[in-house]
Protein backbone atom coordinates (compact mmCIF):
# COMPACT_ATOMS: atom_id res chain seq x y z
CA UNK A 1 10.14 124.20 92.21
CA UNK A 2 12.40 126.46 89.90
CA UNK A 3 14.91 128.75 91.29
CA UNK A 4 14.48 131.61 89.05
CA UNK A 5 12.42 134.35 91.50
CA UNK A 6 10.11 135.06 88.71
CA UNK A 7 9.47 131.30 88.28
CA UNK A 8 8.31 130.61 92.47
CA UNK A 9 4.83 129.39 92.94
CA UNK A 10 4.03 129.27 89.03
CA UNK A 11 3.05 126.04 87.67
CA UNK A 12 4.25 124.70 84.47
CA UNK A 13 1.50 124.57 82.49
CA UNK A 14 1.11 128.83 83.81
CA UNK A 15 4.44 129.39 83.40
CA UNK A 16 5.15 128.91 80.01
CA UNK A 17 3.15 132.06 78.83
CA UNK A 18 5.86 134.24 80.37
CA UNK A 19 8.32 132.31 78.39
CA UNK A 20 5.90 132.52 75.64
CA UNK A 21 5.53 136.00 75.94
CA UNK A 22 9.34 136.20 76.05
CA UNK A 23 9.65 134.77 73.10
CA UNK A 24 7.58 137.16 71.12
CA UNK A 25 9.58 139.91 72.04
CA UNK A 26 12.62 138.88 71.26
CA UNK A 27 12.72 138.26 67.59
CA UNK A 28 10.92 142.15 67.78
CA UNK A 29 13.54 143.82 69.50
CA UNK A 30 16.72 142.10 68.41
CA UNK A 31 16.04 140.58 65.01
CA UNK A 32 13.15 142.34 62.99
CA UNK A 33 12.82 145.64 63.91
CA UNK A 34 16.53 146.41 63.42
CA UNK A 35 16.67 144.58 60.51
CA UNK A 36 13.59 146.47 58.60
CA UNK A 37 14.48 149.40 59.94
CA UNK A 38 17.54 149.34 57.83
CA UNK A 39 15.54 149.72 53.89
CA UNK A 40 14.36 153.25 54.93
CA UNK A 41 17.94 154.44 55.61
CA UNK A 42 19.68 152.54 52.45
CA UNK A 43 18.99 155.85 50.76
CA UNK A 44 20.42 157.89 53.72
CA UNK A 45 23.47 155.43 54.29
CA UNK A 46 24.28 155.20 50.43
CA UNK A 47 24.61 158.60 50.41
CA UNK A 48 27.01 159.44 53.19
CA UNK A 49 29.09 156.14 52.44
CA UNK A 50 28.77 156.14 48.30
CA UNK A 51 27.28 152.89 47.75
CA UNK A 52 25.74 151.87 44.83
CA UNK A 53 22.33 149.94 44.98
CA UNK A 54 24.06 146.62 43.73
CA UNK A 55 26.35 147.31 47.05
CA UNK A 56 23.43 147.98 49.24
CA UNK A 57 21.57 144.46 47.80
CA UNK A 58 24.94 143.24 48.82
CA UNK A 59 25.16 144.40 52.55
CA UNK A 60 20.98 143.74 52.80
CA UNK A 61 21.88 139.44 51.98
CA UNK A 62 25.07 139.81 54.21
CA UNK A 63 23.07 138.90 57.40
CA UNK A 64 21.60 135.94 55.90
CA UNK A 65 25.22 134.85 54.79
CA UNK A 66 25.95 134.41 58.04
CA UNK A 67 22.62 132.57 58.72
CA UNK A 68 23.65 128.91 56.47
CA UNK A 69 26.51 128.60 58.62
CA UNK A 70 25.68 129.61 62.64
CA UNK A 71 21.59 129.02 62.66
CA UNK A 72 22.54 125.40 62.89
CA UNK A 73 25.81 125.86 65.08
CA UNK A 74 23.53 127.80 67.36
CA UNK A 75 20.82 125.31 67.29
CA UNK A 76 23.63 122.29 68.30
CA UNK A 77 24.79 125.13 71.20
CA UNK A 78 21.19 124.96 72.27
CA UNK A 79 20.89 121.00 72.29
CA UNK A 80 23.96 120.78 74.15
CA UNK A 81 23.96 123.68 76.73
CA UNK A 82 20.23 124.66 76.72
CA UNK A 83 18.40 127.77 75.96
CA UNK A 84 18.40 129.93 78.51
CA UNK A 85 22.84 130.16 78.13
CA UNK A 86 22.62 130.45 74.81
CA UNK A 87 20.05 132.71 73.91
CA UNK A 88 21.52 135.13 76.92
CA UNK A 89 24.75 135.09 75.14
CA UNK A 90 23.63 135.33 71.24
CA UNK A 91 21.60 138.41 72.56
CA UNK A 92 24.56 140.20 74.42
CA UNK A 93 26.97 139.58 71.06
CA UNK A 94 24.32 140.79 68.90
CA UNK A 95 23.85 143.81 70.60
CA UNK A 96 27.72 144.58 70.34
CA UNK A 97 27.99 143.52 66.71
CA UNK A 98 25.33 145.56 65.69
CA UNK A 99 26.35 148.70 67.10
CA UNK A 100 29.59 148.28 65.03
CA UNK A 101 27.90 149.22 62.03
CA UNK A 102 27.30 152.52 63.32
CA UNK A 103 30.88 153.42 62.79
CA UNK A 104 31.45 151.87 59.34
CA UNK A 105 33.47 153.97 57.33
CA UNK A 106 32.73 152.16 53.52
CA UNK A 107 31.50 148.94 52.08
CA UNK A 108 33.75 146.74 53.76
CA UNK A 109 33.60 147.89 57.21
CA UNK A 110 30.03 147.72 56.89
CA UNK A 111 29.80 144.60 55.22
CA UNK A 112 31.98 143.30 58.15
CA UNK A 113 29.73 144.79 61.13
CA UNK A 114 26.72 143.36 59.17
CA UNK A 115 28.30 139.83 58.98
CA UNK A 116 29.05 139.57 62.81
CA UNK A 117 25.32 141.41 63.44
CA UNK A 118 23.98 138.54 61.29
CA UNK A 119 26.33 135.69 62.72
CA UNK A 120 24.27 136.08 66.43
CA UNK A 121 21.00 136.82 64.95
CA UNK A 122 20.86 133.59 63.27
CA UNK A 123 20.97 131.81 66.25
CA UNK A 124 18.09 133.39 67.73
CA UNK A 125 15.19 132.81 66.07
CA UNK A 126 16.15 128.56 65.90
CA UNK A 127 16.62 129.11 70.09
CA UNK A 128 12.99 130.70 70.13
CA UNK A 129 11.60 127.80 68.29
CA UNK A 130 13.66 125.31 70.38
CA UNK A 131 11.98 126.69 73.35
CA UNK A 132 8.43 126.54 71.83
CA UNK A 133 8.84 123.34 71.67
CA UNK A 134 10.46 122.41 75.09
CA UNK A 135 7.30 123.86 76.96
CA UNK A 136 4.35 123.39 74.62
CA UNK A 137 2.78 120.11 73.76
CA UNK A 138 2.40 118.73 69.86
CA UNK A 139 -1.19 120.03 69.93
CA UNK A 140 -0.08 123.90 70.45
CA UNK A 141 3.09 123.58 68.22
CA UNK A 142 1.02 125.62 65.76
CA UNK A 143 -0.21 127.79 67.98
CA UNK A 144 2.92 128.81 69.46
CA UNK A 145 4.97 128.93 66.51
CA UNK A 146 2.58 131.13 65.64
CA UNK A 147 3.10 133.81 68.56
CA UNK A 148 6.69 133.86 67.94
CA UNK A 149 5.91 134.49 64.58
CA UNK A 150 3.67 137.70 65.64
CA UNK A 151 6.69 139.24 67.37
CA UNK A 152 9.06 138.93 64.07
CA UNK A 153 5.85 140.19 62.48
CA UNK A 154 5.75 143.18 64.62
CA UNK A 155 8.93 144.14 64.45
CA UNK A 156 8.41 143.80 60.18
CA UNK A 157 5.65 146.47 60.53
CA UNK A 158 6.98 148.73 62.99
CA UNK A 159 10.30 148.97 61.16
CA UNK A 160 9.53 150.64 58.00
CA UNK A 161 6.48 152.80 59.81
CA UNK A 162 9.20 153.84 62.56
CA UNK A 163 12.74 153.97 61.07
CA UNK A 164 12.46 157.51 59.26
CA UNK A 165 9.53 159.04 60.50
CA UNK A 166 10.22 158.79 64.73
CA UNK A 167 13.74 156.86 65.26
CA UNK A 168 15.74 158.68 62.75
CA UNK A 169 14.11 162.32 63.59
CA UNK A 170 14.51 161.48 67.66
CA UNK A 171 17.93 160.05 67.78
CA UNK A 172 19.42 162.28 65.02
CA UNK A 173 21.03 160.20 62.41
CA UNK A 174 21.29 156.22 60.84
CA UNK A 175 23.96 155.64 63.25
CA UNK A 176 22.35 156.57 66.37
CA UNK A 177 19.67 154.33 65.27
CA UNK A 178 22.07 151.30 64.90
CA UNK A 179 23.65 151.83 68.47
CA UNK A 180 19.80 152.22 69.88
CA UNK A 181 19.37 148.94 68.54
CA UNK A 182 22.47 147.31 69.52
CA UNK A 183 21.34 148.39 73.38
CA UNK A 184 17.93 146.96 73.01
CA UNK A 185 19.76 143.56 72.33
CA UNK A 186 21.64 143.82 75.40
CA UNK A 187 18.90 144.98 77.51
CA UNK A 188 17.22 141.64 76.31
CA UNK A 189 20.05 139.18 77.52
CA UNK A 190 19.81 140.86 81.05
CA UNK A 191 16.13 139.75 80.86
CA UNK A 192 16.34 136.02 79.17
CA UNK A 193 18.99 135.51 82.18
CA UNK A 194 16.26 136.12 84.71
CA UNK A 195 13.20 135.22 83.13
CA UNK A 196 14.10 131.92 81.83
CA UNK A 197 14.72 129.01 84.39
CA UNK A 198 18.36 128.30 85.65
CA UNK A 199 17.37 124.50 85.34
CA UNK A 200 15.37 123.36 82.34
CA UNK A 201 13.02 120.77 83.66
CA UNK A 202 11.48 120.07 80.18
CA UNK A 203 11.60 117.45 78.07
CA UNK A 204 14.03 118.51 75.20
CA UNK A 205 15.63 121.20 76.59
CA UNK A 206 18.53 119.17 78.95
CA UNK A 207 22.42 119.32 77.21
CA UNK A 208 22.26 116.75 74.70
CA UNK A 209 25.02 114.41 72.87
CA UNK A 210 28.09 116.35 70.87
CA UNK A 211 27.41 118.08 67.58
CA UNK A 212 28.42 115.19 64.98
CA UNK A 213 25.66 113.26 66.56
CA UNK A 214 22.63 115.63 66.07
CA UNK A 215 24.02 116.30 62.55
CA UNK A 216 23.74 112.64 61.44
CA UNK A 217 20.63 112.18 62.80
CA UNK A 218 19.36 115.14 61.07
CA UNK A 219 20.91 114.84 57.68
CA UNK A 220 18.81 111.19 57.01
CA UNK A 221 16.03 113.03 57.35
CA UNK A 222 14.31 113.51 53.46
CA UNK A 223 11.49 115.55 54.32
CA UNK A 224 14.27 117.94 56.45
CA UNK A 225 15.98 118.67 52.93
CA UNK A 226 12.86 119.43 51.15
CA UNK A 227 11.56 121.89 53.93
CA UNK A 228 14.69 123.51 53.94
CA UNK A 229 15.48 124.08 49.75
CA UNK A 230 11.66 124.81 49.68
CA UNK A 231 12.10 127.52 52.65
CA UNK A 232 14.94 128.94 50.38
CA UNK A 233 12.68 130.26 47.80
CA UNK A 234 10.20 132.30 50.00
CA UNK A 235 13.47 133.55 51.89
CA UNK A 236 15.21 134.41 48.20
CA UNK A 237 11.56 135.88 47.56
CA UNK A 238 11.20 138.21 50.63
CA UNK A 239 14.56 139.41 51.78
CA UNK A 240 14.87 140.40 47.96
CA UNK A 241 11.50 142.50 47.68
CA UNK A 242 11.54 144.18 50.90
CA UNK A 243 14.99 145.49 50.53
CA UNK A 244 13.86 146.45 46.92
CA UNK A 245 10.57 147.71 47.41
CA UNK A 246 10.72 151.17 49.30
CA UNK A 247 13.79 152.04 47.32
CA UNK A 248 11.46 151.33 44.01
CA UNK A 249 8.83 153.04 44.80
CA UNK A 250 10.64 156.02 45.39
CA UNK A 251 12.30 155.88 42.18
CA UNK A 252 8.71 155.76 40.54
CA UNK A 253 7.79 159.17 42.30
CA UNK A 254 6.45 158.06 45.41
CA UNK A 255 7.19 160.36 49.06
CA UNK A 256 9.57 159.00 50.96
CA UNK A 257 7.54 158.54 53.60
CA UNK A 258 4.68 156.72 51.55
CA UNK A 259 6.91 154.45 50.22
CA UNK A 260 8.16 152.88 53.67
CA UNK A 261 4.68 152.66 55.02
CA UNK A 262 3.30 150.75 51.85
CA UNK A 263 5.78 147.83 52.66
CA UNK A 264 4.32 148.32 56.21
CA UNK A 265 1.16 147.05 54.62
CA UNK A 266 2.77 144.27 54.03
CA UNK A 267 3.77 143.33 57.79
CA UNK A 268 0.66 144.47 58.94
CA UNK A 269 -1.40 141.85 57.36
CA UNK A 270 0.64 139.34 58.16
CA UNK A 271 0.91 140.13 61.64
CA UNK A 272 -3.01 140.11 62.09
CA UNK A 273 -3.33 137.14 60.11
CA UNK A 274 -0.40 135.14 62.11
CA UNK A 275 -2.00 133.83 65.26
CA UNK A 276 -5.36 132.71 63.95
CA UNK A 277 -3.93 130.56 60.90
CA UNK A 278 -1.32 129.05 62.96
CA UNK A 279 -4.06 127.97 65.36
CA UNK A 280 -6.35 126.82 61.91
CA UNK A 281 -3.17 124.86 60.60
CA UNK A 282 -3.22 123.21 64.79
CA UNK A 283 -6.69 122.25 64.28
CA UNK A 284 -7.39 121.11 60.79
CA UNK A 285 -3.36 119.39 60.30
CA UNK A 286 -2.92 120.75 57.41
CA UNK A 287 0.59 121.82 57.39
CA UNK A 288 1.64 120.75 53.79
CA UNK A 289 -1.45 122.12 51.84
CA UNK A 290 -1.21 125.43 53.83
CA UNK A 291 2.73 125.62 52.73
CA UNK A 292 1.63 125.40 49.38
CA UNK A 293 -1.22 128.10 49.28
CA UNK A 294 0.98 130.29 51.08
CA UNK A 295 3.75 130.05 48.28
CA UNK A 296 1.02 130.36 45.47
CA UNK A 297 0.21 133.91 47.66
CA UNK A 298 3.45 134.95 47.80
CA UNK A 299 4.72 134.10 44.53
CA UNK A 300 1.48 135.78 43.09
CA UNK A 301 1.25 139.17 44.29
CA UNK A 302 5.26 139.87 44.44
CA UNK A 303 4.97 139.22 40.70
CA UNK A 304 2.28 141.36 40.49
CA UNK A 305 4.28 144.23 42.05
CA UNK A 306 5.88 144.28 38.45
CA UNK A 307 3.23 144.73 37.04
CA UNK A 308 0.83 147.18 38.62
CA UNK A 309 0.94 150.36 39.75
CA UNK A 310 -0.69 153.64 41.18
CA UNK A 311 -3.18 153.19 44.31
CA UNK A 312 -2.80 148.99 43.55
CA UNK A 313 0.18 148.40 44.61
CA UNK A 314 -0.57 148.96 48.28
CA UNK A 315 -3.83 146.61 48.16
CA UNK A 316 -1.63 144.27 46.48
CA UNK A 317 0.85 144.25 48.66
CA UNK A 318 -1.20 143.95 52.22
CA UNK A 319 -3.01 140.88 50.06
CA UNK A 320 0.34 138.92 49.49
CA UNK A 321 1.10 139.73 53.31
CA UNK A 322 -1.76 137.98 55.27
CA UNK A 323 0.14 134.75 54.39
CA UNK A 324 3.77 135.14 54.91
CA UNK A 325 4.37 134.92 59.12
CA UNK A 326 2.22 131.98 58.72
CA UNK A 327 4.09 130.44 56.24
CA UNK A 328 7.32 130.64 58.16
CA UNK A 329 5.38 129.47 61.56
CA UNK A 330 4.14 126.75 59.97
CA UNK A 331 7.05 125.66 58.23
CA UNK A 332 9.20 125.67 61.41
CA UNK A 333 6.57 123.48 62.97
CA UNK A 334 6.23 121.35 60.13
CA UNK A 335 10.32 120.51 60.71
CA UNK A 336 10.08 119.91 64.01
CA UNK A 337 7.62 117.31 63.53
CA UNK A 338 9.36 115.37 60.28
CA UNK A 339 8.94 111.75 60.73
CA UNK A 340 11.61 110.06 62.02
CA UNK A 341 13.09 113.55 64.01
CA UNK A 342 14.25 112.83 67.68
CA UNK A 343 13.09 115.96 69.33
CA UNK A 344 16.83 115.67 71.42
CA UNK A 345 17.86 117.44 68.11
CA UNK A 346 15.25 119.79 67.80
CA UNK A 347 17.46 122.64 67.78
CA UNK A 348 20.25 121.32 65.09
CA UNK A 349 17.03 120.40 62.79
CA UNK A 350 15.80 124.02 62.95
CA UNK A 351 19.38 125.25 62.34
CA UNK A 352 19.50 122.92 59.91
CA UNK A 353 16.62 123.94 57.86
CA UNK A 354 17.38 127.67 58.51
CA UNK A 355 20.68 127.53 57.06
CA UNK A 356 19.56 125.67 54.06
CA UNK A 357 16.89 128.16 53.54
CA UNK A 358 19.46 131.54 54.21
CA UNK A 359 20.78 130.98 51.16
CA UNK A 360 17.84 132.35 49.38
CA UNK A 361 18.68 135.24 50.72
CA UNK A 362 22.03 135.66 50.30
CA UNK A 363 22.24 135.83 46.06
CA UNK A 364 18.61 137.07 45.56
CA UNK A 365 18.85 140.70 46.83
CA UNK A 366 21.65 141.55 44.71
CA UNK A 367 20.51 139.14 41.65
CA UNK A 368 17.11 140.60 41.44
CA UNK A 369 18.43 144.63 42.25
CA UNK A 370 20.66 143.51 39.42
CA UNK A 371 17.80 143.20 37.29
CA UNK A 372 16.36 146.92 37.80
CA UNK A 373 18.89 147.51 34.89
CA UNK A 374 16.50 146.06 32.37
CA UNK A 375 13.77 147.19 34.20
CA UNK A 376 12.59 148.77 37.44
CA UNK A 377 10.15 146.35 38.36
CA UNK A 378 11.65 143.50 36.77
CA UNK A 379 13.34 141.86 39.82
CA UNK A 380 9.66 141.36 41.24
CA UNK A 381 9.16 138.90 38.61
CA UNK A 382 12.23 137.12 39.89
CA UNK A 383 11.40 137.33 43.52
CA UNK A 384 7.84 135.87 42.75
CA UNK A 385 9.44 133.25 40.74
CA UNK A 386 11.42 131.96 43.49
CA UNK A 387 8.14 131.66 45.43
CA UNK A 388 6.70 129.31 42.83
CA UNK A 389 9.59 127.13 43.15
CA UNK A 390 8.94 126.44 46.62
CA UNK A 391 5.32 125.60 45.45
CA UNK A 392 6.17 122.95 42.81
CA UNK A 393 8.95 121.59 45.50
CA UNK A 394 6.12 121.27 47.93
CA UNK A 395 3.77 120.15 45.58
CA UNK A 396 5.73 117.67 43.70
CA UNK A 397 8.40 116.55 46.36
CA UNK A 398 6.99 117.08 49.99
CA UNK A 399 4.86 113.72 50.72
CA UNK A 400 5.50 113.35 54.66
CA UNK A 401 2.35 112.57 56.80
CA UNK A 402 3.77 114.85 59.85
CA UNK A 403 4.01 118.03 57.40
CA UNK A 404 0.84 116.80 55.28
């Protein structure tokens, strides 16, 4: 019997719903909704700090810059002291970070509160994934993945649809909104240190051999690289166009308020669409053709955002969405079942393959907004080529039976 109060009289098999359910909220409250919050107020914070939009591109990839270096430090924290210590404390220092950017002063100071921010959120989401797979079997990987998935989808929608039109109005300015934030990550630490077991009674999830170990192990693995440079490209392709997008389409003459709930559309989709394909991909096993279709998606209608315009964008855009929080459920479950991968290290091969694929989104915000110099919608066509890489990687390269 667990110690945790919560945990008395609950079976395992009943109990790992609340942790589950945990897990969902999470990634909503700590890592998504603060993050998309942030594209509705670039206009607001460029203003009252004097950025330019190269600078803001800059500041948008800083989080992920942080993300190819600590989401696999933080997945070898979770191997070796488990996930209930470490997601408690990479919740609590996320919280503080992040309300240091609400007294940035410049670029650098906010550059710097963003870094340390994005230094703690990295860890999460490879902890959330760790635990999925702790107290699920390999027949709900999908499935689960999946759920986690819906919360970082949820807090993707509810960002953009919340940020300027109730948070900002209610609180009274962008930096109110970051210290809201930063309390909402505390307030979930408090809870992961009650909710989640004291003693982790399932397989995977005891303290595991030093760091140098799990890396080795992990680093043999082919299929690891391929899921990881092929995760780059849809990361390059969506932290560049939703950083881009709302801040386009009110350059082309759409409301302000318009414009962030058209890359709402976006989220939306997805998180409808999450759960059920995640449970499809579960069922039918197929994890590599489903990574390619969703790259084709992707890569297809962000390129079309170039291109059209008027009352298509928004069907375009909630079209290219249905795929994407299946895409990244899927791909974390296809790396945690790469042939070959002892699930001791399941948390240092997520971090692994997260921090391969953060770099995608450290150059391609700024690269593509870089682009709007030629043209306004010519970094789409950049961001939707980076999607087709991933395709042809996955296509060409990605041959495993586990991920097939």
């Amino acid at each position: 019997m667990l110690n945790n109060p919560l945990a008395i009289h609950q079976t395992r098999d009943g109990y790992r719903w609340v942790m589950l359910a945990l897990c969902a909220l999470t990634p909503l409250a700590v890592v998504t909704l603060p993050n998309m919050s942030l594209p509705p107020l670039f206009a607001t914070i460029a203003d009252d700090l004097g950025l330019t939009l190269v600078e803001i591109g800059v500041v948008w990839g800083a989080g992920a810059i942080a993300g190819i270096f600590f989401a696999m430090i933080g997945g070898t924290l979770g191997d070796r002291f488990g996930t209930r210590a470490t997601l408690v404390a990479a919740c609590l220092l996320a919280g503080l970070c992040g309300m240091t950017r609400a007294f940035a002063l410049d670029l650098n100071t906010l550059l710097l509160g963003t870094l340390a921010f994005g230094v703690f959120q990295a860890i999460i989401p490879v902890m959330l994934f760790k635990v999925a797979r702790g107290w699920f079997p390999p027949r709900q990987l999908g499935m689960a993945s999946g759920v986690i998935s819906a919360g970082f989808a949820g807090g993707l929608t509810l960002g953009p649809l919340l940020s300027t039109s109730v948070i900002l109005p209610a609180l009274g300015g962008w930096r109110q909104v970051l210290i809201f934030y930063g309390a909402a990550a505390i307030a979930l630490s408090l809870i992961w240190l009650v909710v989640h077991p004291p003693k982790q009674q399932h397989a995977g999830n005891a303290p595991h051999p030093a760091f140098i170990d799990g890396l080795r192990h992990v680093i043999r693995l082919r299929d690891m690289w391929i899921l990881g440079i092929g995760g780059m490209g849809i990361n390059a392709c969506f932290a560049g166009f939703t950083g881009y997008l709302p801040t386009y389409l009110k350059s082309i003459g759409w409301q302000a308020l318009d414009a962030d709930r058209a890359l709402a559309a976006f989220f939306m989709t997805s998180l409808i669409a999450v759960i059920p394909l995640s449970v499809l991909s579960d069922r039918l096993r197929l994890r590599r053709g489903f990574l390619i279709f969703g790259a084709l998606i992707l890569s297809s209608g962000v390129s079309l955002l170039g291109v059209v315009d008027g009352d298509l964008v928004v069907p375009v855009i909630a079209v290219t969405g249905i795929i994407f929080d299946s895409f990244m459920a899927i791909l974390n479950a296809s790396v945690l079942e790469v042939d070959g991968l002892n699930h001791a290290f399941s948390g240092t091969a997520i971090g692994f393959a997260t921090m391969i694929r953060s770099l995608g989104g450290t150059f391609s915000p700024a690269v593509g907004n870089s682009l709007s110099g030629i043209a306004l919608s010519a970094p789409f066509l950049f961001w939707g080529g980076m999607a087709m890489l991933t395709a042809i990687i996955f296509i060409f390269v990605l041959k495993s039976k586990a991920s097939a």
